[in-house]
C-alpha atoms as a PDB file:
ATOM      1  CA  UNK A   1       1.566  11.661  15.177  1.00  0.00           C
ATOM      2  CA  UNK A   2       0.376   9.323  12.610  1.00  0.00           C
ATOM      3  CA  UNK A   3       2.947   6.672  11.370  1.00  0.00           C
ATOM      4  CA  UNK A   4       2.867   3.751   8.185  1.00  0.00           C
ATOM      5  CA  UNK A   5       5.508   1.596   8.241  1.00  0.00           C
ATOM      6  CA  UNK A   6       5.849  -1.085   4.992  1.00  0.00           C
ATOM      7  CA  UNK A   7       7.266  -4.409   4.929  1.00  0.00           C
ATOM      8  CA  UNK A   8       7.678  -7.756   2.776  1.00  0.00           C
ATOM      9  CA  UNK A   9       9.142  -6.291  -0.204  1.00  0.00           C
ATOM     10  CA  UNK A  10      12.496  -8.339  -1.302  1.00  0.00           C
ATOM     11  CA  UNK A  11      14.085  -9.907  -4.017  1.00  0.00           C
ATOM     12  CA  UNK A  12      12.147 -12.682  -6.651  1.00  0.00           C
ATOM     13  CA  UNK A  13      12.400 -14.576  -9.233  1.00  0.00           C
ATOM     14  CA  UNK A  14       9.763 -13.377 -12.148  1.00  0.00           C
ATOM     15  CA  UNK A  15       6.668 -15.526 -11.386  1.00  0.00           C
ATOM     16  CA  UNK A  16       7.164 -15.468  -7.542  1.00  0.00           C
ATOM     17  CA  UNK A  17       5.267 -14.302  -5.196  1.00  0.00           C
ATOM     18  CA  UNK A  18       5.313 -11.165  -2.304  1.00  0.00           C
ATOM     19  CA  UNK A  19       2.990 -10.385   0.423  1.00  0.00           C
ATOM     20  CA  UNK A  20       3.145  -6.481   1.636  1.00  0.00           C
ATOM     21  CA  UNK A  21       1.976  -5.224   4.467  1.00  0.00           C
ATOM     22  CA  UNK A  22       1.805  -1.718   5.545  1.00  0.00           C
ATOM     23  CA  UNK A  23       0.957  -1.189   9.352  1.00  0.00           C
ATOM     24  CA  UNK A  24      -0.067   2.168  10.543  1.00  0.00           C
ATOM     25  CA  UNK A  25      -0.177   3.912  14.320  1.00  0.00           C
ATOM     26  CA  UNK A  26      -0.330   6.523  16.421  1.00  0.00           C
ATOM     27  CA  UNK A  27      -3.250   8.810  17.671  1.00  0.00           C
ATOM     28  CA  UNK A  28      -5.993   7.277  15.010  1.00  0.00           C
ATOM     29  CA  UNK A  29      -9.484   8.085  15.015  1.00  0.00           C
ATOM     30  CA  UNK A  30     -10.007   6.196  11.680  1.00  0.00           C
ATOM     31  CA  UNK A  31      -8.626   5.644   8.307  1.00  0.00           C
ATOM     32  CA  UNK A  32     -10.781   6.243   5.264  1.00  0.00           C
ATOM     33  CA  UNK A  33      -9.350   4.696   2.211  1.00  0.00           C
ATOM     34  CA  UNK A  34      -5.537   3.016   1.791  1.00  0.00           C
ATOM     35  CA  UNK A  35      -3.735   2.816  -0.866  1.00  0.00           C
ATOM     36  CA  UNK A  36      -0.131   1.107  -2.690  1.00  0.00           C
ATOM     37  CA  UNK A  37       1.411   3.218  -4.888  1.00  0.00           C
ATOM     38  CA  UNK A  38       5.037   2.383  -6.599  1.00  0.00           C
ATOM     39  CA  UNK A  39       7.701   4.321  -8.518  1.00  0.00           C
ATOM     40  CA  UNK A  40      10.086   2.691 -10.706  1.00  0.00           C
ATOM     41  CA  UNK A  41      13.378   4.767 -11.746  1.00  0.00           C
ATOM     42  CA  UNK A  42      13.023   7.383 -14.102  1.00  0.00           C
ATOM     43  CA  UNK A  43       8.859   6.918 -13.849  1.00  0.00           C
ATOM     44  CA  UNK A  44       6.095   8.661 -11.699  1.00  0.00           C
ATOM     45  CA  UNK A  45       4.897   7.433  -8.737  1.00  0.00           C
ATOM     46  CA  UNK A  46       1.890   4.998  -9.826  1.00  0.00           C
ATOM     47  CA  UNK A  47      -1.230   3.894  -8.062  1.00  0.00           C
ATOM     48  CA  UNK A  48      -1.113   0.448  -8.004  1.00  0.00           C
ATOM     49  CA  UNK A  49      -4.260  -0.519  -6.144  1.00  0.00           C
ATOM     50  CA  UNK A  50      -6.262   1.001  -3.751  1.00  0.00           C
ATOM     51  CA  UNK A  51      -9.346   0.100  -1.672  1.00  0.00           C
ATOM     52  CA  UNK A  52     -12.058   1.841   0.795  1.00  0.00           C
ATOM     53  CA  UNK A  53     -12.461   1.580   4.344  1.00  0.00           C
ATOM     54  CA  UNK A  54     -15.769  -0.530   3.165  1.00  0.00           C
ATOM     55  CA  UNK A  55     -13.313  -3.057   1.627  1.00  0.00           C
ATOM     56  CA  UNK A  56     -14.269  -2.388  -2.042  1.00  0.00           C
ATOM     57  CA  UNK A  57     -11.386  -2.337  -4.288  1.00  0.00           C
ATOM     58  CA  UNK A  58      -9.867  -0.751  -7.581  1.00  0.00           C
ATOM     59  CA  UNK A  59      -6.706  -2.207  -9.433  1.00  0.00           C
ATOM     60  CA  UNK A  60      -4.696  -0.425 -12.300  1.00  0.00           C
ATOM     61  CA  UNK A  61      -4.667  -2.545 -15.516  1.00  0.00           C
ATOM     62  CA  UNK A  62      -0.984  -3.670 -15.242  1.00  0.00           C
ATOM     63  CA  UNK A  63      -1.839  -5.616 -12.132  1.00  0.00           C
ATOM     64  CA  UNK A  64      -5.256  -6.893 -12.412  1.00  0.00           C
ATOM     65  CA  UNK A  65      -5.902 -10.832 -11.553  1.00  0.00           C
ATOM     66  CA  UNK A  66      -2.239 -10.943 -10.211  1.00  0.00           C
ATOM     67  CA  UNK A  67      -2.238  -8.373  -7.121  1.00  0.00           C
ATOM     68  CA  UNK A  68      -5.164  -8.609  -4.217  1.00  0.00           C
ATOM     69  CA  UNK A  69      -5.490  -5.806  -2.077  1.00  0.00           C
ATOM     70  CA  UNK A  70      -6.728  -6.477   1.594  1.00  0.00           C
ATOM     71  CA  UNK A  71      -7.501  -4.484   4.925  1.00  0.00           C
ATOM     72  CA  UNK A  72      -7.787  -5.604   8.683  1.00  0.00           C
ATOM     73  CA  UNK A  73      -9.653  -2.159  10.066  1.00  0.00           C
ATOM     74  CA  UNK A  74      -8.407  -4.037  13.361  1.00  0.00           C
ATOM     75  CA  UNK A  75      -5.255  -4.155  12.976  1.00  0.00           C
ATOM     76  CA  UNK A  76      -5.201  -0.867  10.965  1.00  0.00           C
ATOM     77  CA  UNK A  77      -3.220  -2.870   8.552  1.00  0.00           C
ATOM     78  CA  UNK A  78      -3.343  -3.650   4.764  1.00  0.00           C
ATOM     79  CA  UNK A  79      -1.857  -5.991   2.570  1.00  0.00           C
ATOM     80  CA  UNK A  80      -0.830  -6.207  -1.481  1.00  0.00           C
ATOM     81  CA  UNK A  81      -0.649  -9.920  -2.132  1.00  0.00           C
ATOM     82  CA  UNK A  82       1.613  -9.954  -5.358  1.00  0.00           C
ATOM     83  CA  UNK A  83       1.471 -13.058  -7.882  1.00  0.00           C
ATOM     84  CA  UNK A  84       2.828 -14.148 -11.130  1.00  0.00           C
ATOM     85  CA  UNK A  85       5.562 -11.308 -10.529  1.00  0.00           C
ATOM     86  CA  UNK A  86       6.936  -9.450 -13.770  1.00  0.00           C
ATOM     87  CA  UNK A  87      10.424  -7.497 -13.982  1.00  0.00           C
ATOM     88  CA  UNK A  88       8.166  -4.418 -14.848  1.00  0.00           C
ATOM     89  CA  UNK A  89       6.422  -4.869 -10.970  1.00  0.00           C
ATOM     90  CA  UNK A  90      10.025  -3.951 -10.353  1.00  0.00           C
ATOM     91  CA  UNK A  91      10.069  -0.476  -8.162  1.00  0.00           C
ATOM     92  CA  UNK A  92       9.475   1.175  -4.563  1.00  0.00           C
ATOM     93  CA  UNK A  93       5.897   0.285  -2.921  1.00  0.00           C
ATOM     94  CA  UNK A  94       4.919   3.038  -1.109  1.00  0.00           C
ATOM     95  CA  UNK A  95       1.297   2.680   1.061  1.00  0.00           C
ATOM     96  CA  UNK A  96      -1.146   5.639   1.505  1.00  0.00           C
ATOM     97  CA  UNK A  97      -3.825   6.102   3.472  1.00  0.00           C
ATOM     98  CA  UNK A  98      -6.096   9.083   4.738  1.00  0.00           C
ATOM     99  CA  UNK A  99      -6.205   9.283   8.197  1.00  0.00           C
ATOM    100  CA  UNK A 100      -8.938  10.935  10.355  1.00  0.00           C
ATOM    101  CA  UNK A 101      -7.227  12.121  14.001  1.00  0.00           C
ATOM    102  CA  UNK A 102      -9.259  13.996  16.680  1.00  0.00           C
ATOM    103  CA  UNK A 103      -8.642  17.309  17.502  1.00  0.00           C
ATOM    104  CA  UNK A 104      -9.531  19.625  20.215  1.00  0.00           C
ATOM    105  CA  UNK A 105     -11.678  21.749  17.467  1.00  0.00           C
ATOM    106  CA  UNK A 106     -12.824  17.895  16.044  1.00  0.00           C
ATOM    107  CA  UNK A 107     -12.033  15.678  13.089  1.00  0.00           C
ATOM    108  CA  UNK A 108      -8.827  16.294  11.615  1.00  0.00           C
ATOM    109  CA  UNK A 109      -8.405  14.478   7.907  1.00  0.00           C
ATOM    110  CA  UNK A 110      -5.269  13.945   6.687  1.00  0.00           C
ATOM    111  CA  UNK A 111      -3.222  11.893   3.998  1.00  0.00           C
ATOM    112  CA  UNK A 112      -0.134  10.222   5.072  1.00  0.00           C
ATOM    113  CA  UNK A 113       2.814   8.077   3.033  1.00  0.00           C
ATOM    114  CA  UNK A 114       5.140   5.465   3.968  1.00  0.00           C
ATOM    115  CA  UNK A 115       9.137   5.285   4.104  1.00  0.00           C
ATOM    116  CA  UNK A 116       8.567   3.123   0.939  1.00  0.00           C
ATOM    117  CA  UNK A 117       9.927  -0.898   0.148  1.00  0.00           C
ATOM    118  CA  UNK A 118      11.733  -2.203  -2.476  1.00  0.00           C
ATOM    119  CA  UNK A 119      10.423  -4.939  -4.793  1.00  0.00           C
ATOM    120  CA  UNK A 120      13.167  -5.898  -7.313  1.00  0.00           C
ATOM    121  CA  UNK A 121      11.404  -8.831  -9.613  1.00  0.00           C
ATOM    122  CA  UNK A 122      14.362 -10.748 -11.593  1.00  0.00           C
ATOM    123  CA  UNK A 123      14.142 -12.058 -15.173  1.00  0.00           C
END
């Protein structure tokens, strides 16, 4: 069983900063690429940033030379360092990340989600 579990999100002022982190475990072989997605109410689910087990990464326009997202292969953990925070970066941060777990009949690749944090940026 294959678990990612989110954290840092909070409450901040608009031009504040967040660090995210999203930590996953269980019975891991490897993890390809990760993700942060977030949904704000009423809207679909958004990537925001995303970023290969290489470390190469890909940012939507909204959040480009404000976000940085990182990855300790180590710690099977990645971060979404969040500066110069708008009220529009206001939503749930969900991380994403395809997983590869062995099976008795070999690799097994699959795509999991987090529960999901809450960044709520004030004006």
């Amino acid at each position: 069983q294959v678990q990612l579990v989110e954290s840092g999100g909070g409450l901040v002022q608009a031009g504040g900063s967040l660090r995210l982190s999203c930590e996953a475990s269980g019975s891991i072989f490897a993890i390809n690429d990760m993700g942060w997605y977030r949904q704000a109410p009423g809207k679909q689910r958004e990537l925001v940033a995303g970023i290969t087990s290489g470390g190469s990464a890909n940012y939507a326009d909204s959040v480009k030379g404000r976000f940085t997202i990182s990855r300790d292969n180590a710690k099977k953990t990645m971060y979404l360092q969040m500066n110069s925070l708008k009220a529009e970066d206001t939503a749930v941060y969900y991380c994403n990340a395809e997983v590869q777990t062995r099976r008795l009949t070999g690799i097994r690749v699959s795509d999991y989600w987090g529960q999901g944090t809450q960044v709520t940026v004030s004006s």
